[in-house]
C-alpha atoms as a PDB file:
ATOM      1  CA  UNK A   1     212.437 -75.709 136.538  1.00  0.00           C
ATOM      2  CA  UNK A   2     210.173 -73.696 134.573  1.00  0.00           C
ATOM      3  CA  UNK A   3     207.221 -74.555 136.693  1.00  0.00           C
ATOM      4  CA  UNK A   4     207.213 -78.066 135.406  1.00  0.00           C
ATOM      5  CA  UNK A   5     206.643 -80.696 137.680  1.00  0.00           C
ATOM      6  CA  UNK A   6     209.721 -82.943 139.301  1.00  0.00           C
ATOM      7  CA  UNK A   7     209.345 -85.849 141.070  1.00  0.00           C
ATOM      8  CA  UNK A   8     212.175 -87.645 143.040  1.00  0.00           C
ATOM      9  CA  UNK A   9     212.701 -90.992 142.055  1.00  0.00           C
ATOM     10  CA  UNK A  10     214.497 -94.457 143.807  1.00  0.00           C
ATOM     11  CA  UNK A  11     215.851 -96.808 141.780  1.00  0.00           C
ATOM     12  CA  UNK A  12     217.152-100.617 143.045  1.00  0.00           C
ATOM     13  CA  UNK A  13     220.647-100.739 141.073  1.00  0.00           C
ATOM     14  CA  UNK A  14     222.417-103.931 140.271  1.00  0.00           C
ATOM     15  CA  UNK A  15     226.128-103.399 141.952  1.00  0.00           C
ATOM     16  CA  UNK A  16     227.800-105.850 140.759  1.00  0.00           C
ATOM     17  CA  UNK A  17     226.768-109.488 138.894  1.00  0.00           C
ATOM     18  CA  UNK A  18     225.263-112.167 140.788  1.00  0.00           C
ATOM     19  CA  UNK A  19     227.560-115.554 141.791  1.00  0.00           C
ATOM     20  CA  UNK A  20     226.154-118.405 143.407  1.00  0.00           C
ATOM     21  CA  UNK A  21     222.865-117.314 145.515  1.00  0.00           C
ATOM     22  CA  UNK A  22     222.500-113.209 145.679  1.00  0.00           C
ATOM     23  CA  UNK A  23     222.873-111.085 148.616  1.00  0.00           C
ATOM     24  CA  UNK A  24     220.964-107.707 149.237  1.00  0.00           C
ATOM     25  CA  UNK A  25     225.097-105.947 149.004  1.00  0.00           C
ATOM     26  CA  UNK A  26     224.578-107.154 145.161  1.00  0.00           C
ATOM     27  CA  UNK A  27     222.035-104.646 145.188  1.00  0.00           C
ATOM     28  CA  UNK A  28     221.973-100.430 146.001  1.00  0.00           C
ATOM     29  CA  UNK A  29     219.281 -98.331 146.157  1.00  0.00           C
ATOM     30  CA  UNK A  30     219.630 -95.059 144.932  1.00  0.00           C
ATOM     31  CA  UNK A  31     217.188 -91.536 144.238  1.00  0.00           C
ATOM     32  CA  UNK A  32     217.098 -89.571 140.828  1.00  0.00           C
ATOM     33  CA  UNK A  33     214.995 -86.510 139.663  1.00  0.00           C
ATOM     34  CA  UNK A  34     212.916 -87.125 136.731  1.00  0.00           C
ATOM     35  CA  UNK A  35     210.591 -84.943 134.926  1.00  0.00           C
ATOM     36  CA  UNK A  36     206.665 -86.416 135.182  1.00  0.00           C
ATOM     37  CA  UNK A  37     206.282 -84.928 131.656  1.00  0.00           C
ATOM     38  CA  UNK A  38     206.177 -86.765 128.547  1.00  0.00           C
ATOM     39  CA  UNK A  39     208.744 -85.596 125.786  1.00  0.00           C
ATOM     40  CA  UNK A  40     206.886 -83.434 122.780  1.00  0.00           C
ATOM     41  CA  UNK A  41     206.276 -86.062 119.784  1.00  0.00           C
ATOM     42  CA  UNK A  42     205.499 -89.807 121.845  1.00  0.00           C
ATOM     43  CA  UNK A  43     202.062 -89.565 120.412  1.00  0.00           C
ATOM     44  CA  UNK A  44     200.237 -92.402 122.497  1.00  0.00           C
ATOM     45  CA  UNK A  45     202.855 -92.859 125.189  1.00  0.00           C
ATOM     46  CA  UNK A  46     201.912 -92.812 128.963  1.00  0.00           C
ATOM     47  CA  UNK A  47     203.177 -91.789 132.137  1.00  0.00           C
ATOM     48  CA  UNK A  48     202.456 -94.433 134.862  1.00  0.00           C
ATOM     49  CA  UNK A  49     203.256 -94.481 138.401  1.00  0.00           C
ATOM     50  CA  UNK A  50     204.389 -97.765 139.939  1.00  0.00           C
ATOM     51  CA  UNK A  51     202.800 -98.819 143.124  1.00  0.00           C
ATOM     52  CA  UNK A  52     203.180-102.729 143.386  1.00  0.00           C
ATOM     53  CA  UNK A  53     205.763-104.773 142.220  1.00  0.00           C
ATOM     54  CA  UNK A  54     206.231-108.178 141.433  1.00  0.00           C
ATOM     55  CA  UNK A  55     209.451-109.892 143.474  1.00  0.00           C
ATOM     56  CA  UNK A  56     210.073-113.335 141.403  1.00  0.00           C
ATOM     57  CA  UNK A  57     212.849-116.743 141.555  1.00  0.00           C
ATOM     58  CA  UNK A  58     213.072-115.735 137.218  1.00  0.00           C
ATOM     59  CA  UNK A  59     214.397-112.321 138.394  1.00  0.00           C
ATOM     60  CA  UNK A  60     217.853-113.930 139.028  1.00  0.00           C
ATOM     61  CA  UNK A  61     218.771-114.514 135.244  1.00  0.00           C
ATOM     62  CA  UNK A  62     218.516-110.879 134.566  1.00  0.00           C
ATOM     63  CA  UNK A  63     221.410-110.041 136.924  1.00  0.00           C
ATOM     64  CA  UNK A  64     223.978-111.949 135.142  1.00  0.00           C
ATOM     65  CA  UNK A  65     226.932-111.206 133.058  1.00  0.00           C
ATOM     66  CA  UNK A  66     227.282-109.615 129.477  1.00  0.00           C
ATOM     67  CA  UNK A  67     229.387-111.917 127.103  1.00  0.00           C
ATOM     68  CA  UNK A  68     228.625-110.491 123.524  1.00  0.00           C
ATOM     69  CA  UNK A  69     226.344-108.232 121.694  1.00  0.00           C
ATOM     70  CA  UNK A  70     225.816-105.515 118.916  1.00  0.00           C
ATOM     71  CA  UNK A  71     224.082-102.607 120.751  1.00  0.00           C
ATOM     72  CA  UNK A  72     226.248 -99.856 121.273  1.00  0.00           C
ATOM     73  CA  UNK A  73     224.449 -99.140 124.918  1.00  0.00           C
ATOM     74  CA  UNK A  74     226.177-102.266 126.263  1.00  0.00           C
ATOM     75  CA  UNK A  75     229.592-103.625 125.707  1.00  0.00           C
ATOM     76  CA  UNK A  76     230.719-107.326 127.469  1.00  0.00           C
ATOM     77  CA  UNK A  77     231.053-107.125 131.148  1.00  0.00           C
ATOM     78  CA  UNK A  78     229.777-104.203 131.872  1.00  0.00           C
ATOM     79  CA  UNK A  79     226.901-103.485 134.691  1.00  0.00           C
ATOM     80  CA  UNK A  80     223.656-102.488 133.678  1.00  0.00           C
ATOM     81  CA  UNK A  81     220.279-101.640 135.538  1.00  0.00           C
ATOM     82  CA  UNK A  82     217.742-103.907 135.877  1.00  0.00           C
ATOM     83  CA  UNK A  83     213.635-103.137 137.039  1.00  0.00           C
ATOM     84  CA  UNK A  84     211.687-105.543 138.802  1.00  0.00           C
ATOM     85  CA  UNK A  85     208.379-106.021 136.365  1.00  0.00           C
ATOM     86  CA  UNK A  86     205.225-107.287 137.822  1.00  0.00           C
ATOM     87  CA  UNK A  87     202.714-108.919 134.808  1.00  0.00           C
ATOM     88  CA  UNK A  88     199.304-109.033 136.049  1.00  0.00           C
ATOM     89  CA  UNK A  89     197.807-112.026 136.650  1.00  0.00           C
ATOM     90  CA  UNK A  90     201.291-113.996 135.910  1.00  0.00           C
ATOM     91  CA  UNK A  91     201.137-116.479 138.756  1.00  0.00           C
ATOM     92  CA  UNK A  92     197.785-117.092 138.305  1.00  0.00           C
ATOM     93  CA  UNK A  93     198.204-117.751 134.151  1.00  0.00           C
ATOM     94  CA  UNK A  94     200.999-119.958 135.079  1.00  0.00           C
ATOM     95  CA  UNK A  95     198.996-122.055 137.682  1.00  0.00           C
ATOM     96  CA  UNK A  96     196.227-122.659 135.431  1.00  0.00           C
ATOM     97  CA  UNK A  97     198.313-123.011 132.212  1.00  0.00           C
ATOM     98  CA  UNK A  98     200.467-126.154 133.963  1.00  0.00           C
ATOM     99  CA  UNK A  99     197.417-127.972 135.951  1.00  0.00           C
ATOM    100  CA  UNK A 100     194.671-127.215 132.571  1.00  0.00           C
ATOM    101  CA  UNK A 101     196.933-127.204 129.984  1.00  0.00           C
ATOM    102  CA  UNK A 102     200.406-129.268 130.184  1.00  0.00           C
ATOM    103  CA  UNK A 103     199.102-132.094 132.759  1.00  0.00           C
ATOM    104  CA  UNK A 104     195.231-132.338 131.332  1.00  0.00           C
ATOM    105  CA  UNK A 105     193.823-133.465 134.672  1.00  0.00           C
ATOM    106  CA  UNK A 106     190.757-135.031 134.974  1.00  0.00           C
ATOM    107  CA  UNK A 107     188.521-135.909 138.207  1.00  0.00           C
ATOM    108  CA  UNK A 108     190.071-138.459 140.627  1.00  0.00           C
ATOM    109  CA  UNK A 109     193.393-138.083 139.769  1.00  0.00           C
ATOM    110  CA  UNK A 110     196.491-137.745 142.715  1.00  0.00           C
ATOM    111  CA  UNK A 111     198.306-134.471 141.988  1.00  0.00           C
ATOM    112  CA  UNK A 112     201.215-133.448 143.629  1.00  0.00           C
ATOM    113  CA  UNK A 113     202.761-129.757 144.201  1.00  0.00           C
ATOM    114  CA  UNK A 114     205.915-129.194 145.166  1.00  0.00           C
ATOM    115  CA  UNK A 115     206.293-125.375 146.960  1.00  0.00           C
ATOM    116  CA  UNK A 116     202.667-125.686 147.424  1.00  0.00           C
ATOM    117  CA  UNK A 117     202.944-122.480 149.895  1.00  0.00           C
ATOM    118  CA  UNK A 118     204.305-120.116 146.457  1.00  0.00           C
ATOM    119  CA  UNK A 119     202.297-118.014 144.526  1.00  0.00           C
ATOM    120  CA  UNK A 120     201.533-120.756 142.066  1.00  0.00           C
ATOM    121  CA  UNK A 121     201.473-123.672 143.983  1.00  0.00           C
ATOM    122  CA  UNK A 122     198.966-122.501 146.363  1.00  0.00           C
ATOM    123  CA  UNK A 123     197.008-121.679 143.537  1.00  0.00           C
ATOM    124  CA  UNK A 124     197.774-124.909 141.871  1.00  0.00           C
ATOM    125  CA  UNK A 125     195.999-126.511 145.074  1.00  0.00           C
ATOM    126  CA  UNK A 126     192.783-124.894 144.877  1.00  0.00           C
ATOM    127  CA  UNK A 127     192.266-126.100 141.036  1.00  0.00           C
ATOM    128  CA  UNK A 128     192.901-129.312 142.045  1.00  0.00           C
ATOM    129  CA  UNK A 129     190.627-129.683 145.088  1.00  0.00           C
ATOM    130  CA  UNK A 130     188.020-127.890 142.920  1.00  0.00           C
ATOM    131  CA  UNK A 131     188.122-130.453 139.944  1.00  0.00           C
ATOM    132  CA  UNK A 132     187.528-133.246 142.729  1.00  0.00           C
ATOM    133  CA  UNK A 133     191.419-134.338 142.887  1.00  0.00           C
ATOM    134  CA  UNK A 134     193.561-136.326 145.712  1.00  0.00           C
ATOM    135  CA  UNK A 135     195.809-133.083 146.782  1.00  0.00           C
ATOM    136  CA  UNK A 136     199.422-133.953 148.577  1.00  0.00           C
ATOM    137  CA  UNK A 137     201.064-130.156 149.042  1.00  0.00           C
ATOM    138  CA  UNK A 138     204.686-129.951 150.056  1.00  0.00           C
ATOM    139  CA  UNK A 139     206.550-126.744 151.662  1.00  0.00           C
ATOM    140  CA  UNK A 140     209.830-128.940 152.154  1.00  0.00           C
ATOM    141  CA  UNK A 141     211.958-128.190 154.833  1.00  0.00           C
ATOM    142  CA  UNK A 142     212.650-124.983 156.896  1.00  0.00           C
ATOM    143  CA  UNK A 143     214.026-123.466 153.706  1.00  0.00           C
ATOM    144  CA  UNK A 144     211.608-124.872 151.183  1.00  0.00           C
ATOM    145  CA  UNK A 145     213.988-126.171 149.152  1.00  0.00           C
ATOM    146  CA  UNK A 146     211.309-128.482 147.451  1.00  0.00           C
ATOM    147  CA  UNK A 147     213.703-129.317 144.205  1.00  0.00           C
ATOM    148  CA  UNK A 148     215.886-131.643 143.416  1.00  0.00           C
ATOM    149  CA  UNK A 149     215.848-134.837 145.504  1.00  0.00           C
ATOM    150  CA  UNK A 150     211.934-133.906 146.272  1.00  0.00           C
ATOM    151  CA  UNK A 151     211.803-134.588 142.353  1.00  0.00           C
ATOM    152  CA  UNK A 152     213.616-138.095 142.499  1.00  0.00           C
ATOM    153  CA  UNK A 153     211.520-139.251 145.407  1.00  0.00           C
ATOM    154  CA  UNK A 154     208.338-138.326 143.409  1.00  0.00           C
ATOM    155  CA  UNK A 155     208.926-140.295 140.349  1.00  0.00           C
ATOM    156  CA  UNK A 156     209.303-143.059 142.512  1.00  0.00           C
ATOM    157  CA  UNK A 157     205.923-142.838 143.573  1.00  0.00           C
ATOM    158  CA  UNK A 158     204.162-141.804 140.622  1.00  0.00           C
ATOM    159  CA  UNK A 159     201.198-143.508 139.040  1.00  0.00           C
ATOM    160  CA  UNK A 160     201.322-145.156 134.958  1.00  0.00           C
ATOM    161  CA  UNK A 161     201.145-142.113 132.581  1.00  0.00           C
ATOM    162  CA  UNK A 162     201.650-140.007 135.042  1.00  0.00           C
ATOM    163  CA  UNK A 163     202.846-136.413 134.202  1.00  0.00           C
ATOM    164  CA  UNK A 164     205.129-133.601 135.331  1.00  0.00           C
ATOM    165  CA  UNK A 165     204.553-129.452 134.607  1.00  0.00           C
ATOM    166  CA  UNK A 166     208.057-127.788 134.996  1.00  0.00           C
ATOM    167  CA  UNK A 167     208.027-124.142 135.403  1.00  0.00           C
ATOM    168  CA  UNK A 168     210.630-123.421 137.658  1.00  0.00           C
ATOM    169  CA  UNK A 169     213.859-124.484 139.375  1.00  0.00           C
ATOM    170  CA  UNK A 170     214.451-122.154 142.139  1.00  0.00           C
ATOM    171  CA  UNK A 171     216.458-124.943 143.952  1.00  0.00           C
ATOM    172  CA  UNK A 172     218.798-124.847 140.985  1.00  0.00           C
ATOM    173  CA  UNK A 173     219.488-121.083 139.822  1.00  0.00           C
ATOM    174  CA  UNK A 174     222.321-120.315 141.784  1.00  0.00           C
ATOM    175  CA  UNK A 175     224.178-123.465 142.199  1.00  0.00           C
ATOM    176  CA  UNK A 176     227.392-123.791 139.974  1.00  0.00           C
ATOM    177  CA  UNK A 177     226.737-127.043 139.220  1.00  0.00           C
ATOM    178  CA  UNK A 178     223.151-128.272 139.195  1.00  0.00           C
ATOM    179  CA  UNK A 179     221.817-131.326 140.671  1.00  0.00           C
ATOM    180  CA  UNK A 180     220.889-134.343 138.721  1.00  0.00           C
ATOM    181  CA  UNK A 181     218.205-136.227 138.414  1.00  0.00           C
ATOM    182  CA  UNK A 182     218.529-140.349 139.305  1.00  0.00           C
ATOM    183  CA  UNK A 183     215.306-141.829 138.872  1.00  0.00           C
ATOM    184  CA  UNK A 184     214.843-141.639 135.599  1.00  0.00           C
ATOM    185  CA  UNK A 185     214.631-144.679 134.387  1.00  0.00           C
ATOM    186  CA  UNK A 186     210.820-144.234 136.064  1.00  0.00           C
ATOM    187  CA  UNK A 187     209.816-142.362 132.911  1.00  0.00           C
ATOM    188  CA  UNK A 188     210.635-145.465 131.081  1.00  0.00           C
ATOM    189  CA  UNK A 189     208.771-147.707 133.237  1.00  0.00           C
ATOM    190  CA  UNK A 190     205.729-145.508 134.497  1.00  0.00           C
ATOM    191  CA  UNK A 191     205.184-144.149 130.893  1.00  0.00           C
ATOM    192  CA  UNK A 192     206.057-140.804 132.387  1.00  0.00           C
ATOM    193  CA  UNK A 193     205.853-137.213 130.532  1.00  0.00           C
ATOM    194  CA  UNK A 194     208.082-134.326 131.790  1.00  0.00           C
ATOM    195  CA  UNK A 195     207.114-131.337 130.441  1.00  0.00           C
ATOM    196  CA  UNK A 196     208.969-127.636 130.887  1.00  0.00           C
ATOM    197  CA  UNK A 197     206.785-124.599 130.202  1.00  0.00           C
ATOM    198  CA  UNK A 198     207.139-120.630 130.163  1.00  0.00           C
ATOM    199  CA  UNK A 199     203.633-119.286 131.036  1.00  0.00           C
ATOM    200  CA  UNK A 200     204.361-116.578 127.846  1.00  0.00           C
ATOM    201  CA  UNK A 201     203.423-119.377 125.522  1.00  0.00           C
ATOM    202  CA  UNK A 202     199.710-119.606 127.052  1.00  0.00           C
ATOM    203  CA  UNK A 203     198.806-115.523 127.449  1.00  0.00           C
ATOM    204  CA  UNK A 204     196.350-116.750 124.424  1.00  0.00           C
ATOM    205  CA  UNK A 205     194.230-118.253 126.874  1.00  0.00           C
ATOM    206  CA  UNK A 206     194.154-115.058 129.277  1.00  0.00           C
ATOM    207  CA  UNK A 207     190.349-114.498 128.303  1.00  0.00           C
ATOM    208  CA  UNK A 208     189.797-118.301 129.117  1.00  0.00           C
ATOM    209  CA  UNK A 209     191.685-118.213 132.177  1.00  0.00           C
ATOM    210  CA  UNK A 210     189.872-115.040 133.596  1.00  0.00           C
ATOM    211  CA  UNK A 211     186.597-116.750 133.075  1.00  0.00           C
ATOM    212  CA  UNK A 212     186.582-119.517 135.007  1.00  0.00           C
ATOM    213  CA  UNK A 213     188.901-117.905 137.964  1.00  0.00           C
ATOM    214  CA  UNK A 214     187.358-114.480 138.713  1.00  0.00           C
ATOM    215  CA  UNK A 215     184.074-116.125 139.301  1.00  0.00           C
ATOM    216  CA  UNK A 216     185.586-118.506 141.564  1.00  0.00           C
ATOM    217  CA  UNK A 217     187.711-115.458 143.325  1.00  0.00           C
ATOM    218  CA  UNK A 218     184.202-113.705 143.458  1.00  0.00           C
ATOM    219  CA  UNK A 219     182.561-116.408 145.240  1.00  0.00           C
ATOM    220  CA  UNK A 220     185.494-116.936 147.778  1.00  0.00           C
ATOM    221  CA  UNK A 221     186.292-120.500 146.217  1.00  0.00           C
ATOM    222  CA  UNK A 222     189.722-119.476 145.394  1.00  0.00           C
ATOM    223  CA  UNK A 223     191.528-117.351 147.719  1.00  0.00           C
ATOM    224  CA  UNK A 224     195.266-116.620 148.188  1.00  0.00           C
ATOM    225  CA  UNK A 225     198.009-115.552 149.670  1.00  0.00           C
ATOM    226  CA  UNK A 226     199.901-112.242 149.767  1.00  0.00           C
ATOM    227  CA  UNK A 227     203.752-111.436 151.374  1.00  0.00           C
ATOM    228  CA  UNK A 228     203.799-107.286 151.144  1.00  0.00           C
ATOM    229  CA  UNK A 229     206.745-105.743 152.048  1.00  0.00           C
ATOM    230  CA  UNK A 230     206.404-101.541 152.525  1.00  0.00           C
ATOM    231  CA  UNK A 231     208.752 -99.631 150.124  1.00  0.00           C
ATOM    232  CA  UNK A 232     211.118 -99.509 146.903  1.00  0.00           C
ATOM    233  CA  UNK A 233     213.792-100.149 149.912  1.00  0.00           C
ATOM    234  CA  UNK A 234     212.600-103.481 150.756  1.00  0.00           C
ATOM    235  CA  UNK A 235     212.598-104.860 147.545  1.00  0.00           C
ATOM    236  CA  UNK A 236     216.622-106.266 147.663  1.00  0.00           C
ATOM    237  CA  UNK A 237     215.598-108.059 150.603  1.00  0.00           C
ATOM    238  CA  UNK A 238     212.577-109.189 149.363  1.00  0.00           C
ATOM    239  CA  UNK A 239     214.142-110.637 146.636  1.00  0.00           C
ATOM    240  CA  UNK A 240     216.878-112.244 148.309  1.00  0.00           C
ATOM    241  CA  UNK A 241     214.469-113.694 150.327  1.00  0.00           C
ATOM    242  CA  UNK A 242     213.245-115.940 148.216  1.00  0.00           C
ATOM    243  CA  UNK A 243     216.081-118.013 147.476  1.00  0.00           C
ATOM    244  CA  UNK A 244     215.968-119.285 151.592  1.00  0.00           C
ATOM    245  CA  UNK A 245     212.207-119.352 152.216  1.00  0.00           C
ATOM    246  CA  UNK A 246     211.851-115.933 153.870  1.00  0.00           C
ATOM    247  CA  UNK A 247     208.294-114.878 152.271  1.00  0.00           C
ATOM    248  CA  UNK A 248     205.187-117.416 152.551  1.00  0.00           C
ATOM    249  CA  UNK A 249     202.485-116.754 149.004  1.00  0.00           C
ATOM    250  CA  UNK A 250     203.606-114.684 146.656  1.00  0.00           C
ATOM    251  CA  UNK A 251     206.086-111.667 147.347  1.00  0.00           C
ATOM    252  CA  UNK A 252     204.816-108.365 146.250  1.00  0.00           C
ATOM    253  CA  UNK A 253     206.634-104.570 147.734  1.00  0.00           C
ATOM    254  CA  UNK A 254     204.052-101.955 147.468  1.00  0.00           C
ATOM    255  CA  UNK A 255     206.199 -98.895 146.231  1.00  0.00           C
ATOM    256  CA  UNK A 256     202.922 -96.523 146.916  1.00  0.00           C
ATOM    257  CA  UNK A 257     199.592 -97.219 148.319  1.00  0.00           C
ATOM    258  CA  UNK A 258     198.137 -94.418 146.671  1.00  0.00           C
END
């Protein structure tokens, strides 16, 4: 190899695409040899090594199906690989952006969280308790399935001008046809706002957001929940897991502890 350094490397391959809820057999793990050298002329690239990743409900649309581009490195229906991508501090930005930001909450008010036990809900929780708020959590059942006909029963009992941060429908993503929504004629007569975010649209506020949490992480006000599974190899399960309630906080794999 002429003395340069290789490095064996395991990849989690998408097998085939994903119908109705995936299975870890959608998923293959397989090992490569890579060069830890970066190629002569990438002036200011790096060479990182992963050692936690981020296991996420949002993962699922990335394992679909191909239907039309214009790159020549895919063509329709073919298979391609996919990484899992942890962004730091992404359940946290997303917990602050919905409770701060989309439902502007002020002291005394009833909040609600549906999957209160996730990465963001739990998080969710503490805000809320901190800002002096009424606090109802819900895991749902054995599965967690805390969607759909949670959401109906909800807007039943919501206050006037109540509102509603959407940032996820893990009860939804796999189902062929999605669930509906009956009790909407509540929005009409509770002067009700729904609103669906994507946490990208609030990375602005990243400086904001660090200030006010990492004193409050410092000072043990805000604490949370981790679900580590050891090794790249756990990862399809990990993953899987999510869609029936296997992890409890947020699902991380640590691919290295060192």
């Amino acid at each position: 190899m002429g003395g340069e350094l290789m490095s064996n490397n395991k990849q989690v391959v998408l097998k085939h695409y994903v119908t109705g809820f995936p299975k870890e057999s959608d998923l293959f793990l397989k090992t490569a040899t890579v060069e830890l050298k970066i190629p002569h002329g990438c002036n200011g690239a790096v060479l990182v090594k992963n050692m936690y990743l981020s296991c996420d409900p949002y993962l699922i649309n990335h394992m679909k199906k191909v239907e039309e581009n214009y790159a020549d490195s895919f063509t329709p229906g073919s298979v391609s690989y996919f990484s899992l991508i942890i962004f730091m501090g992404m359940p946290g930005m997303t917990a602050y952006a919905g409770f701060y930001e989309v439902c502007s909450p002020k002291k005394g008010d009833t909040v609600f969280i549906s999957a209160a036990s996730g990465a963001i809900g739990q998080l969710v929780g503490q805000f809320a308790k901190l800002m002096g708020c009424y606090v109802v959590g819900s895991a749902g059942s054995k599965d967690k399935n805390v969607g759909g006909k949670m959401l109906d029963a909800v807007l039943l009992n919501m206050n006037l001008h109540g509102r509603v941060a959407v940032c996820g429908m893990i009860s939804q993503y796999n189902l062929d046809q999605p669930g509906g929504v009956h009790n909407l004629a509540c929005l009409i007569i509770k002067r009700i706002r729904i609103e669906g975010y994507v946490v990208n649209d609030y990375y602005h506020l990243y400086p904001k957001f660090l200030d006010k949490v990492l004193p409050l992480v410092k000072e043990g006000k805000i604490t949370y929940v981790e679900d580590i599974a050891e090794g790249l190899e756990s990862a399809p399960g990990s993953l899987v897991g999510l869609f029936s309630g296997r992890n409890v906080g947020k699902q991380v794999v640590a691919v290295a502890r060192e």
